[in-house]
Each structure stands twice: as structure tokens, then as C-alpha cells.
PDB file of N, CA and C in Angstrom:
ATOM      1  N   UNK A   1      56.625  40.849  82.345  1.00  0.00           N
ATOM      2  CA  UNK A   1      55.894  39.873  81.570  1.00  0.00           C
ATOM      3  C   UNK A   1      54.411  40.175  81.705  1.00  0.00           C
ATOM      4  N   UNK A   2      53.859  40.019  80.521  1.00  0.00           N
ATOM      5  CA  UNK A   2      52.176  40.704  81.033  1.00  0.00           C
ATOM      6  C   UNK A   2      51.284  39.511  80.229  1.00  0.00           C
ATOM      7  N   UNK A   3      50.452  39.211  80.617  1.00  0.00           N
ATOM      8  CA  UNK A   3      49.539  38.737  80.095  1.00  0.00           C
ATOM      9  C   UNK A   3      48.394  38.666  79.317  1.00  0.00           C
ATOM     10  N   UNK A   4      49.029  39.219  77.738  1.00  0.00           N
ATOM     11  CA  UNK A   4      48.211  39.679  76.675  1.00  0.00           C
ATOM     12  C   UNK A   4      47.366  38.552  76.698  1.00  0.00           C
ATOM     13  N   UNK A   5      46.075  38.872  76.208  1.00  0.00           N
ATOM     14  CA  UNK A   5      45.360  37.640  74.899  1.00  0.00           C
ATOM     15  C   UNK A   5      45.335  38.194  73.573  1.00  0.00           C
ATOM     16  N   UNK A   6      46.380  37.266  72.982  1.00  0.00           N
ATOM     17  CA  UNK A   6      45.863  37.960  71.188  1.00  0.00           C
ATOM     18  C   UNK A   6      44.803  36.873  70.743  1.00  0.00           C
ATOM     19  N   UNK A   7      44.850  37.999  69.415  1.00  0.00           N
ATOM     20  CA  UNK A   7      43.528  37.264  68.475  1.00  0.00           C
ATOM     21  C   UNK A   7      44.368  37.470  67.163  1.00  0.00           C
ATOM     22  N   UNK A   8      44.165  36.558  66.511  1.00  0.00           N
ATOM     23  CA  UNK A   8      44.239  36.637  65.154  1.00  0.00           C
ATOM     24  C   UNK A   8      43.551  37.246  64.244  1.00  0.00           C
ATOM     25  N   UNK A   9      44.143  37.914  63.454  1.00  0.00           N
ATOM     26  CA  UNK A   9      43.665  39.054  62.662  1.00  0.00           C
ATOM     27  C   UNK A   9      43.837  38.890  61.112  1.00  0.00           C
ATOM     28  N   UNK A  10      42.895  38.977  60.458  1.00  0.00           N
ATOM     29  CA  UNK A  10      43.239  38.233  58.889  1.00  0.00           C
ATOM     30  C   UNK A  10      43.711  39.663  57.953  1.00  0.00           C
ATOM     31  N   UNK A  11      44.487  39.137  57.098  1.00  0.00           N
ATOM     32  CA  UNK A  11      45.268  40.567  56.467  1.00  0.00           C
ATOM     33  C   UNK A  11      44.557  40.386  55.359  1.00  0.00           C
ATOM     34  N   UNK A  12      43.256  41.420  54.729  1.00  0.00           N
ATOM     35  CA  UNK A  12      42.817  40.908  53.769  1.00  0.00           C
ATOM     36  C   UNK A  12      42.935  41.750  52.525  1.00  0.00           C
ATOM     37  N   UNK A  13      44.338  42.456  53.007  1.00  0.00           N
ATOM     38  CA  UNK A  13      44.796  42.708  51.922  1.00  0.00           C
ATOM     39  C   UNK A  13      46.062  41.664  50.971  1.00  0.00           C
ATOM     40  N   UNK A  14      46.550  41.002  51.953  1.00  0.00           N
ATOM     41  CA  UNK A  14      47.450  40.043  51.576  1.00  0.00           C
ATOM     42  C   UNK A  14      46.700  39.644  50.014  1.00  0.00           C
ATOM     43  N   UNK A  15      47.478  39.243  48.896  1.00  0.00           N
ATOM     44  CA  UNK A  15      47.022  38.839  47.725  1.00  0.00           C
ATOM     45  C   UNK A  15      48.784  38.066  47.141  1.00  0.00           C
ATOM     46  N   UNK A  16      48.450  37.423  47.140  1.00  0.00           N
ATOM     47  CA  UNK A  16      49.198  35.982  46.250  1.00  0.00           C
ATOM     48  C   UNK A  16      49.066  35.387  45.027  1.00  0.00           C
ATOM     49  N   UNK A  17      49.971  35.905  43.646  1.00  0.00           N
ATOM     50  CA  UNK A  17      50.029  35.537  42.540  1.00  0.00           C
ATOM     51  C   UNK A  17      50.170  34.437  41.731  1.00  0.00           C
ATOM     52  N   UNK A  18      49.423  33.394  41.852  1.00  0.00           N
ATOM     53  CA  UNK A  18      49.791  32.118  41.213  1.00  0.00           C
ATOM     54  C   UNK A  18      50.407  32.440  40.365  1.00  0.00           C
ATOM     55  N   UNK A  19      51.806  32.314  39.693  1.00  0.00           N
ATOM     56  CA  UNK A  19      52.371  32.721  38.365  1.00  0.00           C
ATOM     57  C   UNK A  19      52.142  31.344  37.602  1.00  0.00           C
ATOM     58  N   UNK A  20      52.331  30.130  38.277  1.00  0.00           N
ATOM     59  CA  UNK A  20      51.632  28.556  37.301  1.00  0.00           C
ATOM     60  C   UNK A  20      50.509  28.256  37.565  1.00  0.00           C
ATOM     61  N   UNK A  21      49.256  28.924  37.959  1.00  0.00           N
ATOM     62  CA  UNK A  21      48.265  28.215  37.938  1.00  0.00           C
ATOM     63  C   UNK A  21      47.565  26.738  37.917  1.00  0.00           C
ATOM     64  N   UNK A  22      47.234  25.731  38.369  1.00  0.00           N
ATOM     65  CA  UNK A  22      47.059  24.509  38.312  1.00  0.00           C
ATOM     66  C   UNK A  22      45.999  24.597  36.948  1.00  0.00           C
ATOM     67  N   UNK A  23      44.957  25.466  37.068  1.00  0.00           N
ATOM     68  CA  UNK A  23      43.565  25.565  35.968  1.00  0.00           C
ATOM     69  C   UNK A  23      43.313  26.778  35.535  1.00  0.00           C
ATOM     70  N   UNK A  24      42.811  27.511  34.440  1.00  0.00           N
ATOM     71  CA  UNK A  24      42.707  28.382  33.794  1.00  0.00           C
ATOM     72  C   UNK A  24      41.456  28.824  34.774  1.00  0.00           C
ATOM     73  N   UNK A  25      41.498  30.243  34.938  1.00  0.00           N
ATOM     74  CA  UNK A  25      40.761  30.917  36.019  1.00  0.00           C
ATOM     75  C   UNK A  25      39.356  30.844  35.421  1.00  0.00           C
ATOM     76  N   UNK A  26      38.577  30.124  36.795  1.00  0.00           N
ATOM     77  CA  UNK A  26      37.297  29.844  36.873  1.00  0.00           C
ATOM     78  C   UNK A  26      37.128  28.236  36.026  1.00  0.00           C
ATOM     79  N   UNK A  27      37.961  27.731  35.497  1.00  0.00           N
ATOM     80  CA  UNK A  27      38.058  26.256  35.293  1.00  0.00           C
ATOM     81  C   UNK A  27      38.130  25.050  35.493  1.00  0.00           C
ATOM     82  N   UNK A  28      38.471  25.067  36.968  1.00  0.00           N
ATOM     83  CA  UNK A  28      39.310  24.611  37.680  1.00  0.00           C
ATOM     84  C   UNK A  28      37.959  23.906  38.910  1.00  0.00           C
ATOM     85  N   UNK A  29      38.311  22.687  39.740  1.00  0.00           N
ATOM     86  CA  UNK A  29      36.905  22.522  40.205  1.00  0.00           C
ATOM     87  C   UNK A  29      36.207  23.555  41.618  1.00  0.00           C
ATOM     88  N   UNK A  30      35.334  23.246  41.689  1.00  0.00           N
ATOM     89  CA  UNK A  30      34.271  23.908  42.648  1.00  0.00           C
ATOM     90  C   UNK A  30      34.650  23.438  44.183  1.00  0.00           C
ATOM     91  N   UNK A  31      34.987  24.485  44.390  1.00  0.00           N
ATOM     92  CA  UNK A  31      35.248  24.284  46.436  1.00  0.00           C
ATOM     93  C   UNK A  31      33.560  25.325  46.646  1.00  0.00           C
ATOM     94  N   UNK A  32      32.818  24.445  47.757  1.00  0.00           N
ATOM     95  CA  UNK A  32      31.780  25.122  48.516  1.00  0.00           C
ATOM     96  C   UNK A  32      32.392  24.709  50.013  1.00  0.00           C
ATOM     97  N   UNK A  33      32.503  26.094  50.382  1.00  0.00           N
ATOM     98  CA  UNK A  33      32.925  26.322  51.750  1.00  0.00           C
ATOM     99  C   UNK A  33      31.771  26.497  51.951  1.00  0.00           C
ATOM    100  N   UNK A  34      31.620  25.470  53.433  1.00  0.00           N
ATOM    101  CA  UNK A  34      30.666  25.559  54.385  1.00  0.00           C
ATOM    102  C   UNK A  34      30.306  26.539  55.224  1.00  0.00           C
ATOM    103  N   UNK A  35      29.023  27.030  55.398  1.00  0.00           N
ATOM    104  CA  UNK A  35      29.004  28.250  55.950  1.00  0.00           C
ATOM    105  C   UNK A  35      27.788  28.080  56.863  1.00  0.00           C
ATOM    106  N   UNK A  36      27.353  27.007  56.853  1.00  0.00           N
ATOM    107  CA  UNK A  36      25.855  26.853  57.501  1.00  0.00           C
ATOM    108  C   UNK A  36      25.853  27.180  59.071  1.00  0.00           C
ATOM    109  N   UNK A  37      27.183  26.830  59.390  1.00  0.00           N
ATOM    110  CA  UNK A  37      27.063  26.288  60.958  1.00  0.00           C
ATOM    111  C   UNK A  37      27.450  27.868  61.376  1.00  0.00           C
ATOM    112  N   UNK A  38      26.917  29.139  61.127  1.00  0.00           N
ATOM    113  CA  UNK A  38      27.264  30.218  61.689  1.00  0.00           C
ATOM    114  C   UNK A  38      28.788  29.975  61.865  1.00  0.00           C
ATOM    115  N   UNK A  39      29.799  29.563  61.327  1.00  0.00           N
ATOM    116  CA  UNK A  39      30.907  29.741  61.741  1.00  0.00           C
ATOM    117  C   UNK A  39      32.057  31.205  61.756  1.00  0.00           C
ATOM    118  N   UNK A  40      32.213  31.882  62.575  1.00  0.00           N
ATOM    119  CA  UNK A  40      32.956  32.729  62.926  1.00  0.00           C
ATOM    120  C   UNK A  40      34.352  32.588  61.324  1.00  0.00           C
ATOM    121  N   UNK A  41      34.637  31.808  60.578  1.00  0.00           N
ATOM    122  CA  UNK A  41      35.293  31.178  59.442  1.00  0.00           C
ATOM    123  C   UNK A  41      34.923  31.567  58.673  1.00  0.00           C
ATOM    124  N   UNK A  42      34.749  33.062  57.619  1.00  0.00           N
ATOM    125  CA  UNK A  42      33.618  32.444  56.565  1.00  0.00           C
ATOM    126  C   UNK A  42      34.850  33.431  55.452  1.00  0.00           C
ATOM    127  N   UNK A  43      34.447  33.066  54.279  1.00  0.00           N
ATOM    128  CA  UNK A  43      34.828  33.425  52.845  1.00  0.00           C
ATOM    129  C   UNK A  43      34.965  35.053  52.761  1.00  0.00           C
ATOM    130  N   UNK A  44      33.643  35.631  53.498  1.00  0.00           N
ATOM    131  CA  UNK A  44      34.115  37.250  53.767  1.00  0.00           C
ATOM    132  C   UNK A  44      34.595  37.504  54.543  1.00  0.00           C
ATOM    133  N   UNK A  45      35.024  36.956  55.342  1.00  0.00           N
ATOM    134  CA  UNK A  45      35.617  37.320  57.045  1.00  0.00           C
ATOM    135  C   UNK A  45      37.614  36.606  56.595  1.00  0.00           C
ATOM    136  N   UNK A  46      37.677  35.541  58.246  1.00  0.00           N
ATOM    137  CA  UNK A  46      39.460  35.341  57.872  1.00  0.00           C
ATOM    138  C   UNK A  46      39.254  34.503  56.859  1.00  0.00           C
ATOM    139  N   UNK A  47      38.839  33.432  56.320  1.00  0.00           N
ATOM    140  CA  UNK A  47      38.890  33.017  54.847  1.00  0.00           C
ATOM    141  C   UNK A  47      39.074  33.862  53.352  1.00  0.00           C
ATOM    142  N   UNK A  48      39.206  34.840  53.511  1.00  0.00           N
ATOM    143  CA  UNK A  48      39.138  35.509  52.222  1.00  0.00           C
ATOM    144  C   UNK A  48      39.866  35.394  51.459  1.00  0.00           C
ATOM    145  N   UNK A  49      41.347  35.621  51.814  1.00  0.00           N
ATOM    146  CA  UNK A  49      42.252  35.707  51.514  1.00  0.00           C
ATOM    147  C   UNK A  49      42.992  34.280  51.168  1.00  0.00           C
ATOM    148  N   UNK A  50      42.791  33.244  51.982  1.00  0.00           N
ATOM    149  CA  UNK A  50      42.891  31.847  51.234  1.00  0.00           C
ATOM    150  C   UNK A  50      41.516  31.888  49.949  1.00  0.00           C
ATOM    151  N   UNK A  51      40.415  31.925  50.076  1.00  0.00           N
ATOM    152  CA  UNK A  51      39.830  32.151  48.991  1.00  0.00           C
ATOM    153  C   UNK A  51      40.062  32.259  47.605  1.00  0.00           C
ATOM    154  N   UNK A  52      40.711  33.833  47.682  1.00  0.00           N
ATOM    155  CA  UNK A  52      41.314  34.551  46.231  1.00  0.00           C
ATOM    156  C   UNK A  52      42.708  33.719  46.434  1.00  0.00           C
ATOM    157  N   UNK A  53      43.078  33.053  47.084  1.00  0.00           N
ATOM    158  CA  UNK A  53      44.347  32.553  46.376  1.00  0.00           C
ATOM    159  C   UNK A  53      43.881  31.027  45.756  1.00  0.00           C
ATOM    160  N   UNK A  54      42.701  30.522  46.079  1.00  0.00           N
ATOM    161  CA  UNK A  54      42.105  29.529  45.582  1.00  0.00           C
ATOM    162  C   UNK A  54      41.971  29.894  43.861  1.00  0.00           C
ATOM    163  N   UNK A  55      41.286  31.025  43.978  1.00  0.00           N
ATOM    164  CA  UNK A  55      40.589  31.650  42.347  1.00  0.00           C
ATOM    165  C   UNK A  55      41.801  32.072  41.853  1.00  0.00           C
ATOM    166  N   UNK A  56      42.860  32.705  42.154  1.00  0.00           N
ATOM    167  CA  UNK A  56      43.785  32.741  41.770  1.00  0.00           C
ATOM    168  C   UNK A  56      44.581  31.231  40.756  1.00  0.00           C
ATOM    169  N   UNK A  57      44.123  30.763  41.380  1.00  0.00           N
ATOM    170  CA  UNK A  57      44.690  29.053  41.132  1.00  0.00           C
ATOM    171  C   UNK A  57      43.383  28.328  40.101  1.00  0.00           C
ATOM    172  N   UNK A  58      42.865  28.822  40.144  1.00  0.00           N
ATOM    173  CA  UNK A  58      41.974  28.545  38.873  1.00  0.00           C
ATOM    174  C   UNK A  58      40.464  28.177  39.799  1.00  0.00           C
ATOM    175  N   UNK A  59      40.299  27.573  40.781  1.00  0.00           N
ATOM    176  CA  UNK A  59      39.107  26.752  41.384  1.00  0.00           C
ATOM    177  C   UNK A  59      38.109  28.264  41.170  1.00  0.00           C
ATOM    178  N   UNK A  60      36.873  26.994  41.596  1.00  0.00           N
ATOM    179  CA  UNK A  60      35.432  28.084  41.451  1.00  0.00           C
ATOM    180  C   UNK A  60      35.115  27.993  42.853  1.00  0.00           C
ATOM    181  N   UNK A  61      35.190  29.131  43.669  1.00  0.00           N
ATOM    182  CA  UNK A  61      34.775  29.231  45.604  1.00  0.00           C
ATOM    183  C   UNK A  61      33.484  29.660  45.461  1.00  0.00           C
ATOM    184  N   UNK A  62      32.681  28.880  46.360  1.00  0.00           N
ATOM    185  CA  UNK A  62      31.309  29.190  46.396  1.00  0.00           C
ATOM    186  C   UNK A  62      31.286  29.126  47.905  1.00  0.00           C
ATOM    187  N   UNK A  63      30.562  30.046  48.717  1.00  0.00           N
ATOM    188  CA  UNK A  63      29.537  29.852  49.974  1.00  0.00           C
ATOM    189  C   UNK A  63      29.171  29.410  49.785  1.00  0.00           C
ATOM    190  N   UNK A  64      28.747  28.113  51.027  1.00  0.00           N
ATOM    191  CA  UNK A  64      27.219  27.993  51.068  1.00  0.00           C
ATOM    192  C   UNK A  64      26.693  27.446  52.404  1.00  0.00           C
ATOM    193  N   UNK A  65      25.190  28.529  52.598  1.00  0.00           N
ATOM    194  CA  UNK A  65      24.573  28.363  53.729  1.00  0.00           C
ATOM    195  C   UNK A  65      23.764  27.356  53.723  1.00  0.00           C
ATOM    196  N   UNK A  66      23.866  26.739  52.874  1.00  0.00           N
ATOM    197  CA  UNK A  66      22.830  25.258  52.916  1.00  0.00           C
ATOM    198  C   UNK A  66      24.024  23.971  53.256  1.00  0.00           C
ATOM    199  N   UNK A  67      22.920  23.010  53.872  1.00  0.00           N
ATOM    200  CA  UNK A  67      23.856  21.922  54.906  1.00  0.00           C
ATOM    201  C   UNK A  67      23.967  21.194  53.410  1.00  0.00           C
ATOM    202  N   UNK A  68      25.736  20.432  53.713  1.00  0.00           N
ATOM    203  CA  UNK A  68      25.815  20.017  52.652  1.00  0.00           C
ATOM    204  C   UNK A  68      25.403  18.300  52.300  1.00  0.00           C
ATOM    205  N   UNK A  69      24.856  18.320  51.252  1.00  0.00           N
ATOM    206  CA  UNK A  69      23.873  17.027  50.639  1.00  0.00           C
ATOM    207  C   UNK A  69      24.259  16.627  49.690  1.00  0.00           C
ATOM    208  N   UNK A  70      24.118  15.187  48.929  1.00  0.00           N
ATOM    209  CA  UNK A  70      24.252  15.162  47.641  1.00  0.00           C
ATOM    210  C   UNK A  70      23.577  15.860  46.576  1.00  0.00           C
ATOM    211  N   UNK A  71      22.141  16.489  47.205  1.00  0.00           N
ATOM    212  CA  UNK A  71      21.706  16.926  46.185  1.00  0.00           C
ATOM    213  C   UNK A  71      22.833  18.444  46.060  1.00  0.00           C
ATOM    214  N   UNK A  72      22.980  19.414  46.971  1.00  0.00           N
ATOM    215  CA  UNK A  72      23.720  20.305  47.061  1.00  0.00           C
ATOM    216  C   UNK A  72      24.814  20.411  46.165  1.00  0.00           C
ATOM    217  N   UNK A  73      25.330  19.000  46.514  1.00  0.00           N
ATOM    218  CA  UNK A  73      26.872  18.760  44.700  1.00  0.00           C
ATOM    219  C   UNK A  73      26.081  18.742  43.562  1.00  0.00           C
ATOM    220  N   UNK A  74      25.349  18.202  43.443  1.00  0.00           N
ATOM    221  CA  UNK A  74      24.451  17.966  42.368  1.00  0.00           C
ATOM    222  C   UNK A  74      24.369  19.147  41.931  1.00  0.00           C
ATOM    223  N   UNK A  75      23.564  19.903  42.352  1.00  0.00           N
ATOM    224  CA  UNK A  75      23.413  21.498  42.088  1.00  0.00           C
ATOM    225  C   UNK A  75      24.487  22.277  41.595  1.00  0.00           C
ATOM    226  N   UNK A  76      25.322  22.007  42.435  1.00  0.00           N
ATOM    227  CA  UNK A  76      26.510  23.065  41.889  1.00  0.00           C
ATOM    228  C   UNK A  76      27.660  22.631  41.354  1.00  0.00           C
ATOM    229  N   UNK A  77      27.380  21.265  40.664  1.00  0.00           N
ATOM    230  CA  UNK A  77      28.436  20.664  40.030  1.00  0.00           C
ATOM    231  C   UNK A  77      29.035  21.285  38.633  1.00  0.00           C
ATOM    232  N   UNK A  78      28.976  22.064  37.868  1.00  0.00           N
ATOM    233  CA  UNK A  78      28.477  22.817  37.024  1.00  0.00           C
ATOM    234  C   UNK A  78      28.853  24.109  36.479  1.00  0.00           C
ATOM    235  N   UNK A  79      28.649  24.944  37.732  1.00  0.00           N
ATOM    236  CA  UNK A  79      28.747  26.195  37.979  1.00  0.00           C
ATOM    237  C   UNK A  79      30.311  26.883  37.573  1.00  0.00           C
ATOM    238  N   UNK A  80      30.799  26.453  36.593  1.00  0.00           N
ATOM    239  CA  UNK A  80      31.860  27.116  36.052  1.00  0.00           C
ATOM    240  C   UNK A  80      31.723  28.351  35.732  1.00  0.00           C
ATOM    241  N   UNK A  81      32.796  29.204  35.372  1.00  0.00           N
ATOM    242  CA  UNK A  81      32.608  30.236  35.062  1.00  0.00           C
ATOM    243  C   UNK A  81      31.427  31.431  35.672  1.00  0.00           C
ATOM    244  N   UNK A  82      30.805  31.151  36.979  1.00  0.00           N
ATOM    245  CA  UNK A  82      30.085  31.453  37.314  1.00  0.00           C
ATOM    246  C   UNK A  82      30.715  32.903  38.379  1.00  0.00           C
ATOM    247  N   UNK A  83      29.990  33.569  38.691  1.00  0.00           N
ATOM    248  CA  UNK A  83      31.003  35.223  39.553  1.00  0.00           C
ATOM    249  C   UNK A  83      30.926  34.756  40.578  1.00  0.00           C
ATOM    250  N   UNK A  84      32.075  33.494  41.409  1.00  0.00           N
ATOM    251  CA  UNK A  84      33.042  33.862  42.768  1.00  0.00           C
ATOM    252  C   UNK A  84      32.520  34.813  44.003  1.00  0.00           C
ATOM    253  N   UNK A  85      32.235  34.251  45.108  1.00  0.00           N
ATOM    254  CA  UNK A  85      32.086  35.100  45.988  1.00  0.00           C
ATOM    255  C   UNK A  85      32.479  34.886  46.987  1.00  0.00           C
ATOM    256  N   UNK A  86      34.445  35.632  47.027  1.00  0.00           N
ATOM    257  CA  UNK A  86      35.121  35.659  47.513  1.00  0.00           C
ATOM    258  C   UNK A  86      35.376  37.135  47.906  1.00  0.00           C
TER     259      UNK A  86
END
């Protein structure tokens, strides 16, 4: 018996086909993943891959390094069809 430590490792090749889509791609509403707090979590890192299965599903994924505010929704309430950075 040995005493590994694993780590979790994100497969970011994994990709998942919505075949019903909830919203027509990029239609669909705006997720801003939080990114301010330096979190080890982020949209390019192990999030990715939930990400593109978000956009896959129609939503618009946005980073963002700004703390989130009302004005912040405000801002990016909108942003349809806008290029994903996932």
C-alpha cells in the first residue's frame, strides 16, 4: 500500500456534443466566470472544458478579472454573439 498524493488533471481535450442544444450558439445567456480572486479555477486552465460544453449549449462564457458589480452585469449584459474566451 503506498501513499500516493494525486492531483487532478483536466482532460482538455475531452469535447461534448450538445446534439439538443438549450439556445442557438452564442444566443443563449452570458455566464462571467469569476476570475479575480487569482483562482487556480480558471476558463483556460481545469474549467475549459466545462466551458466549451457551456458554448456548446448555446451560453456566451466570458472571464472576468474584474470583481463582480452591478455595474459589471450592466456592461456585459449584451454581449451576444460576441468571440468566447474559452
Amino acid at each position: 500500500m503506498s501513499n500516493g498524493i494525486a492531483q487532478q488533471v483536466t482532460d482538455e481535450n475531452f469535447n461534448y456534443l450538445v446534439s439538443l442544444p438549450m439556445y442557438k450558439i452564442g444566443k443563449g445567456p452570458l455566464i462571467l466566470f469569476d476570475e479575480v480572486h487569482n483562482n487556480a479555477s480558471t476558463l483556460k486552465g481545469s474549467y475549459s472544458t466545462f466551458g466549451k460544453l457551456l458554448l456548446s449549449d448555446g451560453y456566451n462564457v466570458i472571464s472576468s478579472k474584474e470583481k463582480v458589480s452591478l455595474e459589471l452585469l450592466k456592461k456585459n449584459k449584451d454581449l451576444r454573439n460576441r468571440e468566447c474566451n474559452v
